[in-house]
C-alpha atoms as a PDB file:
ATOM      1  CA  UNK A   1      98.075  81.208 114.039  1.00  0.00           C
ATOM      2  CA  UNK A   2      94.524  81.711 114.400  1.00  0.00           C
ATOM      3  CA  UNK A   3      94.707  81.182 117.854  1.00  0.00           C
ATOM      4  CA  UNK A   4      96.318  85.220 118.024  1.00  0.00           C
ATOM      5  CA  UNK A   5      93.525  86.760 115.964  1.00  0.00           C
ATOM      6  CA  UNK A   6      94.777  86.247 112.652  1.00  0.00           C
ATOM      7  CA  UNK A   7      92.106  86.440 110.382  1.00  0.00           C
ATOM      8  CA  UNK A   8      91.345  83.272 107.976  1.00  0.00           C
ATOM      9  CA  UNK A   9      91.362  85.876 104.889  1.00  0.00           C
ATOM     10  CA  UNK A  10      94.953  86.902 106.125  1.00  0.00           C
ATOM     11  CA  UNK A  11      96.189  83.511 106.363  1.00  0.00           C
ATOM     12  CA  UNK A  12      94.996  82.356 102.997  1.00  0.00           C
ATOM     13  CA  UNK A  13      96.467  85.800 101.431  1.00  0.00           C
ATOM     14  CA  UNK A  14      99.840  84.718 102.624  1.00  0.00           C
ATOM     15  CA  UNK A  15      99.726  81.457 101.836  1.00  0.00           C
ATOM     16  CA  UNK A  16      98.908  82.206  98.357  1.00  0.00           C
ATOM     17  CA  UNK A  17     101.507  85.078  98.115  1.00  0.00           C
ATOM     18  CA  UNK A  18     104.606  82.533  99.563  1.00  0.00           C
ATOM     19  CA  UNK A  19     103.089  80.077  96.891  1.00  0.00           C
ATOM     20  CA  UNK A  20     103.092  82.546  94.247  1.00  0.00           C
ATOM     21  CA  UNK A  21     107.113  83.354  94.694  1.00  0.00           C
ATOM     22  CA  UNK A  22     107.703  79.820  93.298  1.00  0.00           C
ATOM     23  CA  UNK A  23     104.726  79.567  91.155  1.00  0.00           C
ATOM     24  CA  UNK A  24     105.072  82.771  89.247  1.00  0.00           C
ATOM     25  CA  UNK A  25     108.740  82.258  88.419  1.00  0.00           C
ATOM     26  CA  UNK A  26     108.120  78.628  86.333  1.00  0.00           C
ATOM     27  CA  UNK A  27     105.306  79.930  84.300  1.00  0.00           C
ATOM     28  CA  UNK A  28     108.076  82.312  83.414  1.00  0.00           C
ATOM     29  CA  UNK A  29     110.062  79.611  82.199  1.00  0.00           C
ATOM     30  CA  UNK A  30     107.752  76.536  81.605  1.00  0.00           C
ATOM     31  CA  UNK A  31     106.160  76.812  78.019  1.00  0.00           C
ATOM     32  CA  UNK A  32     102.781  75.549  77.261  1.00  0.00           C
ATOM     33  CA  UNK A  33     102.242  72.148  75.135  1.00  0.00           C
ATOM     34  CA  UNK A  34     102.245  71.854  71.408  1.00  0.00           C
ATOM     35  CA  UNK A  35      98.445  70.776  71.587  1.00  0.00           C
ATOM     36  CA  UNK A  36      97.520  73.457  73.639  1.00  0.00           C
ATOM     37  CA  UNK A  37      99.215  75.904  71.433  1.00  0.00           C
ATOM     38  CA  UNK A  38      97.284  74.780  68.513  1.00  0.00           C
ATOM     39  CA  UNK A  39      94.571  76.212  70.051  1.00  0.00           C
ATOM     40  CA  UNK A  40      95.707  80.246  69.987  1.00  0.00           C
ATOM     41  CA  UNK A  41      96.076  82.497  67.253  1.00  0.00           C
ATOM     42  CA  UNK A  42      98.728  82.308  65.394  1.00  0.00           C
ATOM     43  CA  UNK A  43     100.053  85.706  66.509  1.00  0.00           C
ATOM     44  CA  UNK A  44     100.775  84.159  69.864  1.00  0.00           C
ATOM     45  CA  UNK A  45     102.878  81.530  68.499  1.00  0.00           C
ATOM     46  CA  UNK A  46     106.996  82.610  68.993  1.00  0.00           C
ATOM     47  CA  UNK A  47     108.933  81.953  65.762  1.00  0.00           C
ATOM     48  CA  UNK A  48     112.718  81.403  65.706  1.00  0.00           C
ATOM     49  CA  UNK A  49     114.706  81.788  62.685  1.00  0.00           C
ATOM     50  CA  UNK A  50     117.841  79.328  62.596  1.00  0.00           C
ATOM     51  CA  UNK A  51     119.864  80.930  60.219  1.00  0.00           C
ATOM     52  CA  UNK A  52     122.629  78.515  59.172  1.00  0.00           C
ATOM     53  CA  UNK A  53     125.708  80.058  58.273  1.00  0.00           C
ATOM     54  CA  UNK A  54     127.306  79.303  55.203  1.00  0.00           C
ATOM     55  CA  UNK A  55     129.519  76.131  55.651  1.00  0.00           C
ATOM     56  CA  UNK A  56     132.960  75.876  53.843  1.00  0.00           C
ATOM     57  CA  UNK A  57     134.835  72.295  53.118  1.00  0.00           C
ATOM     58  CA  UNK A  58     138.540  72.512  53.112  1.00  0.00           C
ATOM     59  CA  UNK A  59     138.026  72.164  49.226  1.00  0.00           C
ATOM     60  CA  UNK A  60     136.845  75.917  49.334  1.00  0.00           C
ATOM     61  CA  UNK A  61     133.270  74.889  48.315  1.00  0.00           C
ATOM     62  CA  UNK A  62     130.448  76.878  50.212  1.00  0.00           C
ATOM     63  CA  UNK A  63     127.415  74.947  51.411  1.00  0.00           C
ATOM     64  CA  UNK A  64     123.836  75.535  52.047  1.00  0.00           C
ATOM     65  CA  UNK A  65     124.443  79.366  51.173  1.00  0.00           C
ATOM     66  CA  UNK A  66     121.318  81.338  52.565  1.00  0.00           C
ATOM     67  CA  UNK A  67     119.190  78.180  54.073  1.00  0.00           C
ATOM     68  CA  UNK A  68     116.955  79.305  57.046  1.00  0.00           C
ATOM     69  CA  UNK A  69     114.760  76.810  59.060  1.00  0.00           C
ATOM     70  CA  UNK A  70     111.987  78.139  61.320  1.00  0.00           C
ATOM     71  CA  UNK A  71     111.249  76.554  64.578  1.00  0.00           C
ATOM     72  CA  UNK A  72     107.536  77.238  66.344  1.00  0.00           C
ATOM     73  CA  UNK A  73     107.670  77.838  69.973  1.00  0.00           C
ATOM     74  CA  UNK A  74     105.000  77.916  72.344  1.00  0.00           C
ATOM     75  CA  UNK A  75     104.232  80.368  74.323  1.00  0.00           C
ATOM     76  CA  UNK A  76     105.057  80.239  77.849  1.00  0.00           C
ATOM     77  CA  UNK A  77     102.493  79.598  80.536  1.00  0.00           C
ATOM     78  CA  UNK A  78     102.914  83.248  81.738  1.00  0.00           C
ATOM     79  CA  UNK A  79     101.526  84.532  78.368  1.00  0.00           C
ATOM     80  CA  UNK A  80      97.728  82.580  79.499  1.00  0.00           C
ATOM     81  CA  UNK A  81      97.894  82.285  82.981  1.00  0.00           C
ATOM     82  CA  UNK A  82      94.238  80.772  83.036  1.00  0.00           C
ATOM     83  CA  UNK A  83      94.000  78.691  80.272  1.00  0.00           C
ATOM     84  CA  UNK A  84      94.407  79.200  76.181  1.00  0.00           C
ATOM     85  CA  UNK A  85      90.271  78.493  75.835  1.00  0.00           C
ATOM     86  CA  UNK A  86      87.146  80.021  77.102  1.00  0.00           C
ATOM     87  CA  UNK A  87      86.309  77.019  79.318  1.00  0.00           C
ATOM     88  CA  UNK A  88      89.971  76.246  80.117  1.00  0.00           C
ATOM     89  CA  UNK A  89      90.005  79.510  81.339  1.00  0.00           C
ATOM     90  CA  UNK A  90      86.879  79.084  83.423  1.00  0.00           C
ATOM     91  CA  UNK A  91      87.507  75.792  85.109  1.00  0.00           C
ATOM     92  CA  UNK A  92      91.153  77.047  85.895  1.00  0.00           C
ATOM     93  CA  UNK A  93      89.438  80.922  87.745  1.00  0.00           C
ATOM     94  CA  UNK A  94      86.372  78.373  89.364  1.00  0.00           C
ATOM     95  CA  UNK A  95      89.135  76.284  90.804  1.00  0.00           C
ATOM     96  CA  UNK A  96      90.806  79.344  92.424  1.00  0.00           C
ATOM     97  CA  UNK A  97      87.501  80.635  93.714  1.00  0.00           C
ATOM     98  CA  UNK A  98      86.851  77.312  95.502  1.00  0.00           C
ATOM     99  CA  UNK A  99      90.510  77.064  96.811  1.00  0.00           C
ATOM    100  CA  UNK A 100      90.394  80.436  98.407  1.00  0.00           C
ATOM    101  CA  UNK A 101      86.955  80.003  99.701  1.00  0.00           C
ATOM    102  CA  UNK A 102      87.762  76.586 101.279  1.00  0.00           C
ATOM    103  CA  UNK A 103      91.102  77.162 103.124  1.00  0.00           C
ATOM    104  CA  UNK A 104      89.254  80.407 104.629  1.00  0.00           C
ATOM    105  CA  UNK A 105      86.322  78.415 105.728  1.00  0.00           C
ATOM    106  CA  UNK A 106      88.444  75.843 107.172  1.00  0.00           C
ATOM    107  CA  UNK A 107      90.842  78.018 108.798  1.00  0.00           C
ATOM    108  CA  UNK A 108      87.566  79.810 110.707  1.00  0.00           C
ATOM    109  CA  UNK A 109      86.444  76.747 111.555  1.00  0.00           C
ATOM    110  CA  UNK A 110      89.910  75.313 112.864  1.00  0.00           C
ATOM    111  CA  UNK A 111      89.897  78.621 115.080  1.00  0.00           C
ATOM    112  CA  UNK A 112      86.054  78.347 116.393  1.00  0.00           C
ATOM    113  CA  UNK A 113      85.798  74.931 117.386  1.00  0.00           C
ATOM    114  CA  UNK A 114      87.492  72.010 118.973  1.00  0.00           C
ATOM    115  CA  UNK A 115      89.841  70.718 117.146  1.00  0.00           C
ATOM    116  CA  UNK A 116      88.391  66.898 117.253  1.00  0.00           C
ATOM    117  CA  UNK A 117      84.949  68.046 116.004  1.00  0.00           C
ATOM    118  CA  UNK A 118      86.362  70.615 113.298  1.00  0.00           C
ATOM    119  CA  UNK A 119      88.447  67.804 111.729  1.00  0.00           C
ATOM    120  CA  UNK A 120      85.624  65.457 112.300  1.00  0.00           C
ATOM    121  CA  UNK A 121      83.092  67.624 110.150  1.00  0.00           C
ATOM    122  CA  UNK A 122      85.490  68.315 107.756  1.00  0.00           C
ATOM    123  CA  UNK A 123      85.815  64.870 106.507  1.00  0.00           C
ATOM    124  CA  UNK A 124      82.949  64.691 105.036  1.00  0.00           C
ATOM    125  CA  UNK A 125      83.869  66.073 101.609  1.00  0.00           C
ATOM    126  CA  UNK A 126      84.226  62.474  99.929  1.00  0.00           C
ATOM    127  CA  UNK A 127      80.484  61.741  99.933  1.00  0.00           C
ATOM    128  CA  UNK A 128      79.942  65.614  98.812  1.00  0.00           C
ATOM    129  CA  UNK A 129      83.029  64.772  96.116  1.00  0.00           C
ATOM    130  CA  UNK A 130      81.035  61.526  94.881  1.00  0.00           C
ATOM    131  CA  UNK A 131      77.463  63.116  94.367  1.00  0.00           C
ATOM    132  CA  UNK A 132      79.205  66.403  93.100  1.00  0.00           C
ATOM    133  CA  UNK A 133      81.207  64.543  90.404  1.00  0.00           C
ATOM    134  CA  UNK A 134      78.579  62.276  89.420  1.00  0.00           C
ATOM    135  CA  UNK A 135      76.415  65.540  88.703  1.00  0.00           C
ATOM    136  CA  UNK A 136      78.983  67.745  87.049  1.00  0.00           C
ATOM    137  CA  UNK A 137      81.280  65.367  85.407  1.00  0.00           C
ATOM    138  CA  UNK A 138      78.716  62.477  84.699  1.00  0.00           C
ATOM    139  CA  UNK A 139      80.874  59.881  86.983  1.00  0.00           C
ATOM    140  CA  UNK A 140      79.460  56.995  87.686  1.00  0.00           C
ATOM    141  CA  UNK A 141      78.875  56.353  91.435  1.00  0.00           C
ATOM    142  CA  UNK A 142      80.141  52.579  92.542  1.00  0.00           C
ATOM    143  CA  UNK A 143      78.762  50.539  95.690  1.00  0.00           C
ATOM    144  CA  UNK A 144      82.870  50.661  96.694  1.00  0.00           C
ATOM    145  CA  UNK A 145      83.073  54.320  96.414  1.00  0.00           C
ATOM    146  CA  UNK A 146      80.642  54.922  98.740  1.00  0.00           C
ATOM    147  CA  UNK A 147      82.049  52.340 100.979  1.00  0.00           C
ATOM    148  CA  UNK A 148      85.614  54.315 100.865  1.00  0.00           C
ATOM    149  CA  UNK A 149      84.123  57.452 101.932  1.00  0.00           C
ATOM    150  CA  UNK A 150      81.847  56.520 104.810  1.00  0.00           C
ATOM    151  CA  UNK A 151      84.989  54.665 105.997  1.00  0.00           C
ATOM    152  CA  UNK A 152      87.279  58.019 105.855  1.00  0.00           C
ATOM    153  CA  UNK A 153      84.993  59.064 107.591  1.00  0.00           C
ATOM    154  CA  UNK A 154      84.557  57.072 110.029  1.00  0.00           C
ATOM    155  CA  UNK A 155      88.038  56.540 110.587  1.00  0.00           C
ATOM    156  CA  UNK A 156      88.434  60.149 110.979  1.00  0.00           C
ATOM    157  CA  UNK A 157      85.813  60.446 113.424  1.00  0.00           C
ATOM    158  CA  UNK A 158      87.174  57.676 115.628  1.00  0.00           C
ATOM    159  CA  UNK A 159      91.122  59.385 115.951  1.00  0.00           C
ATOM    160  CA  UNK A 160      90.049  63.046 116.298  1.00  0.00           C
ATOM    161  CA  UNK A 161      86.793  62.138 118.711  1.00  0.00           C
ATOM    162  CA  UNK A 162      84.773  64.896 118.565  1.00  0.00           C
ATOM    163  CA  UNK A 163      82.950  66.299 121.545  1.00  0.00           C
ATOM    164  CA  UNK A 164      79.938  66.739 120.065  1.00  0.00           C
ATOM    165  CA  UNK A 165      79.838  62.577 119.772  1.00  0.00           C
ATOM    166  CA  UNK A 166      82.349  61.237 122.722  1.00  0.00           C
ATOM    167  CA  UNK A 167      81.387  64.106 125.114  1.00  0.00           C
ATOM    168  CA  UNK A 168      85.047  64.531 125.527  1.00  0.00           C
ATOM    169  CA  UNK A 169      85.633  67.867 127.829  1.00  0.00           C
ATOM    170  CA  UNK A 170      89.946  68.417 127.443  1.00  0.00           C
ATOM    171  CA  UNK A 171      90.953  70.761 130.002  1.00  0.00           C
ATOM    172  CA  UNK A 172      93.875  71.990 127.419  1.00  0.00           C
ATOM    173  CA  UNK A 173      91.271  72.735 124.993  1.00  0.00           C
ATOM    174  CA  UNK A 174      90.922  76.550 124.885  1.00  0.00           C
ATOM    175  CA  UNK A 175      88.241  77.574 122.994  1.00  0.00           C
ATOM    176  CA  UNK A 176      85.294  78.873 125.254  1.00  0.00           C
ATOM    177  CA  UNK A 177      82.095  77.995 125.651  1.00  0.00           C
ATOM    178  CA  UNK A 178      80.629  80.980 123.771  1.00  0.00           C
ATOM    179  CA  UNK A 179      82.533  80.178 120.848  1.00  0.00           C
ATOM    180  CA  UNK A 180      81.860  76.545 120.784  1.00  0.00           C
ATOM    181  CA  UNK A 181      77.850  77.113 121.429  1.00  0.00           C
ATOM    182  CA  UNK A 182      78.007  79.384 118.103  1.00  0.00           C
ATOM    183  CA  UNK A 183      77.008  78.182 114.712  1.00  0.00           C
ATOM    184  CA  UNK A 184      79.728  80.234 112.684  1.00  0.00           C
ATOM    185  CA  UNK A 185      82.055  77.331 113.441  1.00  0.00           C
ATOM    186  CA  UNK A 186      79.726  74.341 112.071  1.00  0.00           C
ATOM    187  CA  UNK A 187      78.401  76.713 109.197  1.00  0.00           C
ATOM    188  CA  UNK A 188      82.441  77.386 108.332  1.00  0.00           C
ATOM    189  CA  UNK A 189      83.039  73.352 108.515  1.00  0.00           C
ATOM    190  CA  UNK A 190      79.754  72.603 105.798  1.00  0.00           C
ATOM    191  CA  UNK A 191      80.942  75.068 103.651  1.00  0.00           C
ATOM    192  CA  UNK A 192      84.403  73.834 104.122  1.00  0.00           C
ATOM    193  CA  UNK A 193      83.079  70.890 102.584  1.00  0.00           C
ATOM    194  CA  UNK A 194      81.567  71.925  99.577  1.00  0.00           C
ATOM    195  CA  UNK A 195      83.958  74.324  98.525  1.00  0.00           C
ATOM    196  CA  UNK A 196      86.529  71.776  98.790  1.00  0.00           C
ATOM    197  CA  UNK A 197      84.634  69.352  96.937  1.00  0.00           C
ATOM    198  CA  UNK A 198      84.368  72.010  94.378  1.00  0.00           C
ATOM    199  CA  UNK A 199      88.039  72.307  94.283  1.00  0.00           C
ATOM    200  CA  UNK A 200      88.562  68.617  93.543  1.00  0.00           C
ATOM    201  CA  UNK A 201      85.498  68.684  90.845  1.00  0.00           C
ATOM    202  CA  UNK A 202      87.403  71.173  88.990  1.00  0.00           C
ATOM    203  CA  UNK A 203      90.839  70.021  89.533  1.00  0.00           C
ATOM    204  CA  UNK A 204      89.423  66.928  87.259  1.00  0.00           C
ATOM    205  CA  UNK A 205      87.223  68.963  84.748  1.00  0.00           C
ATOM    206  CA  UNK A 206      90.931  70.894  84.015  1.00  0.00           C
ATOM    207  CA  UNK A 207      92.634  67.986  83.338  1.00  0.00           C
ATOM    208  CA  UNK A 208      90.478  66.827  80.701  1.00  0.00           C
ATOM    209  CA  UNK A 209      90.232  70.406  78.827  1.00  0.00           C
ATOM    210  CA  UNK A 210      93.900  70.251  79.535  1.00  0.00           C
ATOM    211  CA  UNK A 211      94.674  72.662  81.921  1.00  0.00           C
ATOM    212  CA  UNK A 212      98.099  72.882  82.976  1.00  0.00           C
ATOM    213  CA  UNK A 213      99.037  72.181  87.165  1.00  0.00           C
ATOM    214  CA  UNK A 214     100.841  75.633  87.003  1.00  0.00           C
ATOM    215  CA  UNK A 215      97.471  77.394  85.611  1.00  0.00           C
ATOM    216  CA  UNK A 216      95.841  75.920  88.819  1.00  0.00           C
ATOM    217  CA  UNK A 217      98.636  76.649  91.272  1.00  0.00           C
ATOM    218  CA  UNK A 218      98.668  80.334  90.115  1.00  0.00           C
ATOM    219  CA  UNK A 219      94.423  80.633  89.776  1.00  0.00           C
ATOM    220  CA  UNK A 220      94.314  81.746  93.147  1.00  0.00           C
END
C-alpha cells in the first residue's frame, strides 16, 4: 500500500477504524469483572430487581408474597473504555500511544527502505523489550533471555539479508537510491523499536492492574 503514496498515518487510521467495527461492538456487550467493579462508585454499579411473583400450590396457599432479590451487575466495558482506575486508565491510553506510534513508524520505514534491511532493523525490539522491562517493571534480566533475543535476531538477519550487511543489490527491488541513502528510513526503524517495546511494556503493566484485552484493543 505504501508503495502508491499512502501515507503511514492513513494506514494506521484505517487499520484502527476496521478494528474498531468489531472492537466497539463487544465492549457493548462484554461486562467488566466483579473485582474490577469493586473498584467504582457505587453509582456505576447496575442493580436488577428480581421480583418473584407470588407462587400458588394447587392447595390455594400463596407463597413468598412480596419477596424481591437484587442482583449487582457490572458495568459493561463500554461504560470505562480505559480502565475503572487512574493508573488503569493510564497504562491502557500509554499503550495506545505506543501502538499508533509504532505501526506508523514501521509502515514509513517498510516504504523507505529495502525490505531485507527494514525487517532486519526492526528486530531488534527484544533486547530494547528486556532492558525496558527490567527498568519499568523491575524484571529481572536472565543470561537465557538475552541469549533468545540476540538469536531472533540473528535469525532474522540471516532470512531477510539486508543490504546494508550482504551487499545484496535485487534488481526487483524498487526503492531508489535517494530514498535508500536517506536517514528517515533508519530513524523510522529505531523508533519502530522503542515504541514497540513500549507497547509490549505496557501490555504487561495492564495485566497486572487488570486491564481488560478489550480496553487495549479499543485504546487506540
Amino acid at each position: 500500500v505504501t508503495r502508491y503514496g499512502v501515507p503511514s498515518t492513513e494506514i494506521v487510521f484505517s487499520r484502527a477504524a476496521f478494528q474498531g467495527i468489531f472492537i466497539i461492538p463487544a465492549m457493548f456487550l462484554f461486562r467488566l469483572s466483579p473485582s474490577d467493579a469493586d473498584a467504582l462508585p457505587q453509582k456505576d454499579v447496575e442493580e436488577e430487581d428480581d421480583d418473584e411473583e407470588d407462587m400458588k400450590d394447587p392447595a390455594g396457599v400463596y407463597h413468598n408474597e412480596d419477596a424481591a432479590t437484587t442482583t449487582t451487575l457490572p458495568p459493561r466495558i463500554i461504560q470505562h473504555p480505559f480502565g475503572t482506575t487512574k493508573i488503569m486508565s493510564n497504562v491502557v491510553i500509554l499503550r495506545g500511544i505506543f501502538g499508533g506510534l509504532s505501526f506508523m513508524f514501521k509502515f514509513h520505514a517498510l516504504s523507505t527502505l529495502p525490505l531485507g534491511d527494514a525487517t532486519a532493523l526492526m528486530a531488534v525490539y527484544p533486547v530494547i523489550t528486556i532492558f525496558l522491562a527490567h527498568i519499568f517493571l523491575g524484571e529481572v534480566i536472565r543470561p537465557l533471555h538475552i541469549v533468545a533475543a540476540i538469536s531472533s535476531i540473528l535469525g532474522a538477519v540471516l532470512i531477510s539479508q539486508p543490504r546494508f550487511l550482504f551487499g545484496n543489490d535485487d534488481a526487483g527491488d524498487d526503492v531508489d537510491d535517494d530514498t535508500y541513502r536517506g536517514y528517515a528510513g533508519y530513524i523510522s526503524a529505531f523508533l519502530e523499536n522503542i515504541f514497540c517495546s513500549g507497547v509490549i511494556v505496557t501490555i504487561r503493566k495492564a495485566g497486572k492492574v487488570g486491564a481488560h484485552t478489550l480496553q487495549l484493543l479499543f485504546s487506540w
